[in-house]
Protein backbone atom coordinates (compact mmCIF):
# COMPACT_ATOMS: atom_id res chain seq x y z
CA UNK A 1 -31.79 53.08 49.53
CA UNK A 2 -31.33 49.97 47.54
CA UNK A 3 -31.57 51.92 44.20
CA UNK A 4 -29.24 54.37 45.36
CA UNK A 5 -26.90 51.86 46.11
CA UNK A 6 -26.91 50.29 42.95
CA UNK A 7 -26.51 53.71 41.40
CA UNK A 8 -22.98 54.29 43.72
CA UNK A 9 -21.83 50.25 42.49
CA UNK A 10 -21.81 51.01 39.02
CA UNK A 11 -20.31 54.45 39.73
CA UNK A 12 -17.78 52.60 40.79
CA UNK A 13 -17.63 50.11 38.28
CA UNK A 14 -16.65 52.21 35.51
CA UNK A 15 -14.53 54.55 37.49
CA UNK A 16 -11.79 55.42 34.53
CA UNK A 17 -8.69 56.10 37.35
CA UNK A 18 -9.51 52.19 38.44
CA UNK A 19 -10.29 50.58 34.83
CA UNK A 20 -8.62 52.57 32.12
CA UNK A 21 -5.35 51.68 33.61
CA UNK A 22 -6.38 47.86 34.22
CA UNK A 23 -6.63 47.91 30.75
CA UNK A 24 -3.77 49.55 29.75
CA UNK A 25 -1.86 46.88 31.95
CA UNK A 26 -3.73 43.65 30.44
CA UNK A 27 -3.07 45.02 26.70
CA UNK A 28 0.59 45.60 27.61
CA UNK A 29 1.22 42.24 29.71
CA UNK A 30 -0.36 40.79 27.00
CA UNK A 31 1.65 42.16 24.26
CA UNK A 32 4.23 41.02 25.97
CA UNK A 33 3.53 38.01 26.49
CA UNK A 34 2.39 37.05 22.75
CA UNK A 35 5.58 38.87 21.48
CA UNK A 36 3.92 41.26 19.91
CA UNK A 37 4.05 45.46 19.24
CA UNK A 38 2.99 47.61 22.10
CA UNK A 39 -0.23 48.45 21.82
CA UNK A 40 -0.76 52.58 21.25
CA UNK A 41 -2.03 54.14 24.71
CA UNK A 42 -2.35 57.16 24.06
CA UNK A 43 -6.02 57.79 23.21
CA UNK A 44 -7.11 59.25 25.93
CA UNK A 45 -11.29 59.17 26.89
CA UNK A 46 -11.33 63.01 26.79
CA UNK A 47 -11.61 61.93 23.04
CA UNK A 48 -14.77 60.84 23.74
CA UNK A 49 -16.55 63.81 25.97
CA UNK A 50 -19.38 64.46 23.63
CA UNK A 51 -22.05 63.59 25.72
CA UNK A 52 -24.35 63.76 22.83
CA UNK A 53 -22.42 61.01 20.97
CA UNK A 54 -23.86 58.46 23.08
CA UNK A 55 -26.62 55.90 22.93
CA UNK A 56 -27.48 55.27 26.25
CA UNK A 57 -30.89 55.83 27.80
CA UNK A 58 -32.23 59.06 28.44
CA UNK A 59 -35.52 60.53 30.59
CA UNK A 60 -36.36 64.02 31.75
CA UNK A 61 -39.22 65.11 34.47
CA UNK A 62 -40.47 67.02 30.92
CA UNK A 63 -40.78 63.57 29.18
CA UNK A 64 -42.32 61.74 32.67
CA UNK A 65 -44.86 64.89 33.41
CA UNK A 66 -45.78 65.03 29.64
CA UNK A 67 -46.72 61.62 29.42
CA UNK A 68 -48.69 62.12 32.78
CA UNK A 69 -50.64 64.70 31.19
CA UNK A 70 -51.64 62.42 28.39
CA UNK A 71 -53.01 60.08 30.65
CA UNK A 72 -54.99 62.57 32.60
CA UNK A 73 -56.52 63.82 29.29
CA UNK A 74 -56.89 60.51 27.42
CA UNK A 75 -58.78 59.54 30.70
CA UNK A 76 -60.92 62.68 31.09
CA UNK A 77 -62.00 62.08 27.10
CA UNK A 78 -62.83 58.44 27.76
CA UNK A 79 -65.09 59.44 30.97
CA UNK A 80 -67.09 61.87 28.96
CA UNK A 81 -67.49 59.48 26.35
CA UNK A 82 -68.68 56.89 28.71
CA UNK A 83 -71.01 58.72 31.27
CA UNK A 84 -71.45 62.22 29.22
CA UNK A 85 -74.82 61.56 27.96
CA UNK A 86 -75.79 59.12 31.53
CA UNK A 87 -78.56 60.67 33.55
CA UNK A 88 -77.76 62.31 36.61
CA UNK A 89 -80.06 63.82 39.21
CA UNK A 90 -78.34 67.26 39.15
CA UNK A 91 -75.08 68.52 38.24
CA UNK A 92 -73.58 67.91 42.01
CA UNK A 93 -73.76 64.53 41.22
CA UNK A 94 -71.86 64.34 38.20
CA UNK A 95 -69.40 66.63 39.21
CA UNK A 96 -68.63 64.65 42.64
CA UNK A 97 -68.35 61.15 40.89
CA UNK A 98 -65.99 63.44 37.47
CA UNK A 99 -63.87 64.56 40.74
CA UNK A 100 -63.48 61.25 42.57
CA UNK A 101 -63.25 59.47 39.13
CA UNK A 102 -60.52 61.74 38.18
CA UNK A 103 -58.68 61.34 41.53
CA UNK A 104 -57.96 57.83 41.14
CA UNK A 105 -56.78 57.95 37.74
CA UNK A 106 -54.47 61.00 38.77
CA UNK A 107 -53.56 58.67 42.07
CA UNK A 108 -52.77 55.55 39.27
CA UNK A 109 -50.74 58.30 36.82
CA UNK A 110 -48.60 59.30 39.16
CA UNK A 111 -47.91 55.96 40.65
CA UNK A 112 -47.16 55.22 36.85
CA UNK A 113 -44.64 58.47 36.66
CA UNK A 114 -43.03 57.08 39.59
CA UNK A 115 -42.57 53.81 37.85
CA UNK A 116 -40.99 55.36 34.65
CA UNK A 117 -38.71 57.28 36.70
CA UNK A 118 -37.38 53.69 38.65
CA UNK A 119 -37.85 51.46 35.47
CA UNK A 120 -35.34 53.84 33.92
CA UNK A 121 -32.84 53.81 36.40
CA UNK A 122 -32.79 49.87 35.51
CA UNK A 123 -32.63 50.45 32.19
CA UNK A 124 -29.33 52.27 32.53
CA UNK A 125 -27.90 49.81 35.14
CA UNK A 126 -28.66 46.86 32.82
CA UNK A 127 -27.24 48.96 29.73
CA UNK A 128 -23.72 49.45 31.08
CA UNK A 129 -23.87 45.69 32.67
CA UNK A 130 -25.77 43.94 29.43
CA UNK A 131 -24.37 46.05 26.26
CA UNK A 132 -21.21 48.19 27.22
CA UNK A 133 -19.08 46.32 29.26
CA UNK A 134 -19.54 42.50 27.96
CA UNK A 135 -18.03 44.81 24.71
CA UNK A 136 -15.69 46.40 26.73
CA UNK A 137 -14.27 43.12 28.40
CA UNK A 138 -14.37 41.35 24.38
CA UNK A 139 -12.41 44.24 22.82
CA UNK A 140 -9.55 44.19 25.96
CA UNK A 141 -9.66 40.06 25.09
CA UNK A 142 -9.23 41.12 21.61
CA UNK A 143 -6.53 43.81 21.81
CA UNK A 144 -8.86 46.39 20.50
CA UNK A 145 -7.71 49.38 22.43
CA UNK A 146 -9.80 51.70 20.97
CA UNK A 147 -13.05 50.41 21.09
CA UNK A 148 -12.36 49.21 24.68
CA UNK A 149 -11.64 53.10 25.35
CA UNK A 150 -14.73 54.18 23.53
CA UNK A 151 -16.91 50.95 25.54
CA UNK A 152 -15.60 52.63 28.50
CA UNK A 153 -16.66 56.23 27.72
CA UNK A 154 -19.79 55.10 27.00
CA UNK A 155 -20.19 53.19 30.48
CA UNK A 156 -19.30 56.37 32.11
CA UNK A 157 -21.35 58.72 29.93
CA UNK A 158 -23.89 56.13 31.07
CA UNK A 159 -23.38 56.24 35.20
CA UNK A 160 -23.29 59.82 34.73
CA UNK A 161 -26.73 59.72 33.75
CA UNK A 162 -27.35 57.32 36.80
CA UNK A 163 -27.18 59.91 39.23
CA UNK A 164 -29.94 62.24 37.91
CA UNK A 165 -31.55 59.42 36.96
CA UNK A 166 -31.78 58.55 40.89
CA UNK A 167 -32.74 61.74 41.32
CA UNK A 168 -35.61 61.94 39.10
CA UNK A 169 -36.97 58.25 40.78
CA UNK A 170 -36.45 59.89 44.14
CA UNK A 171 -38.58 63.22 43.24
CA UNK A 172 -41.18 61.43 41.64
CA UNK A 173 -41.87 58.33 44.64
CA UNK A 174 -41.60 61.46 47.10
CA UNK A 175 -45.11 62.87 45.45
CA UNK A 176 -46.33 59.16 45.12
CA UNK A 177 -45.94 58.96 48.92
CA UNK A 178 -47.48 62.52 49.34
CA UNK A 179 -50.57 61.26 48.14
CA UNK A 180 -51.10 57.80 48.80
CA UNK A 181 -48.57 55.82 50.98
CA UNK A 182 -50.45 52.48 50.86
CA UNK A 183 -49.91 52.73 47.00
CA UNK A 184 -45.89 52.15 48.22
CA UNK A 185 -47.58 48.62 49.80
CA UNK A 186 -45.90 47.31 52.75
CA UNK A 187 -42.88 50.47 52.52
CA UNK A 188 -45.24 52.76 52.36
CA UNK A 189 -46.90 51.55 55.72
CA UNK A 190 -43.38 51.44 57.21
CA UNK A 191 -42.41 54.95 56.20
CA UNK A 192 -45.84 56.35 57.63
CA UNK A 193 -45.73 54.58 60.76
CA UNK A 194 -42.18 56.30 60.79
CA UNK A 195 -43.13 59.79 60.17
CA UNK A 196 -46.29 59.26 62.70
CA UNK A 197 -43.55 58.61 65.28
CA UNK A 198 -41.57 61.24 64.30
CA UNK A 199 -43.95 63.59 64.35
CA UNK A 200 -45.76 62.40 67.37
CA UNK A 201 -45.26 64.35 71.04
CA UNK A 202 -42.40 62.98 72.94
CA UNK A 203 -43.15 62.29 76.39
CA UNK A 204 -41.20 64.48 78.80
C-alpha cells in the first residue's frame, strides 16, 4: 500500500493542469518584475508526446521473467557441474535432492523477480525527484521556458510509467506470496494469518 501510495504522490506531483501553469505564472511575475520581455508560452507539452524520446527507466515482465530464466539455468548448469559425477545410491536419490535443490533456487529467483519489479518502481520515483525536477525547478529559476516544459514532459512521461510499474511489483510479490509467505518476513506472516481468518468457518 505504501508503494502504491508513493506511486499516486508523484502522480500528483507532476500533474501538468497544477504545474505547467505555476510556471507559466512565476516566468511571467517574474518578467515583470525584472522589467523584462514576456516570456513565449506557447509551447505547449503535446510537443513533447513521443514517449520514445525519453530517458527514463524502463522494465517489462519479458525483461524480469527472462532474467529469471537465466538464473534457473545458470543454476541447473552449476549443480551438474558440482554433484554430476557425485555417487548416488540410485537415481531416486539424485533426482529428489536435483528437485529440492532446484526448488529453493526457483523460491530465491522469484523472490529476486519480485525485487526487480519494486527496486524499479524506486528507480523511477527517485528519477523524477533526483534528475527531472531539481532541472525543472533550475530552468523556471533561470527563465528557461523551454527546457522547464521539456523537464516537465519528461516527469510525466516518467509517472506514467509509475503506474505499470506498480503493477508489475504487485504481479510479481503476488506469486512470491503464492509460494512462500515467510519469504515476505514479518508481512508475509500478517497477510497469512489474514487469509487463514478469512478463509476460516465463521461461527453461526
Amino acid at each position: 500500500m505504501a508503494v502504491e501510495q508513493s506511486v499516486a504522490s508523484v502522480a500528483r506531483l507532476v500533474d501538468v493542469e497544477t504545474v505547467l501553469p505555476a510556471i507559466d505564472t512565476v516566468l511571467l511575475l517574474t518578467a515583470l518584475r525584472d522589467d523584462e520581455p514576456v516570456p513565449d508560452l506557447s509551447l505547449p507539452l503535446s510537443s513533447f508526446d513521443e514517449e520514445d524520446c525519453w530517458d527514463h527507466p524502463r522494465l517489462t515482465q519479458e525483461d524480469l521473467d527472462r532474467a529469471f530464466k537465466a538464473a534457473l539455468a545458470w543454476a541447473d548448469q552449476r549443480w551438474e557441474e558440482i554433484w554430476g559425477d557425485h555417487s548416488w545410491e540410485g537415481l531416486d536419490e539424485r533426482d529428489s535432492q536435483r528437485a529440492e535443490d532446484h526448488a529453493d533456487v526457483e523460491q530465491e529467483a522469484i523472490k529476486d523477480r519480485a525485487g526487480r519489479a519494486g527496486a524499479h518502481v524506486m528507480e523511477l520515483i527517485n528519477y523524477i525527484g533526483d534528475t527531472l525536477w531539481p532541472d525543472l525547478v533550475e530552468a523556471v529559476e533561470s527563465g528557461a521556458r523551454e527546457r522547464a516544459v521539456r523537464a516537465l514532459a519528461a516527469a510525466c512521461a516518467a509517472a506514467r510509467e509509475a503506474e505499470p510499474a506498480y503493477k508489475l511489483y504487485e504481479v510479481n510479490l503476488s506469486v512470491q506470496y503464492e509460494l512462500s509467505p515467510a519469504s515476505l518476513g514479518a508481512m508475509g506472516e500478517l497477510l497469512g494469518n489474514f487469509e487463514t481468518w478469512l478463509t476460516s468457518p465463521k461461527a453461526e
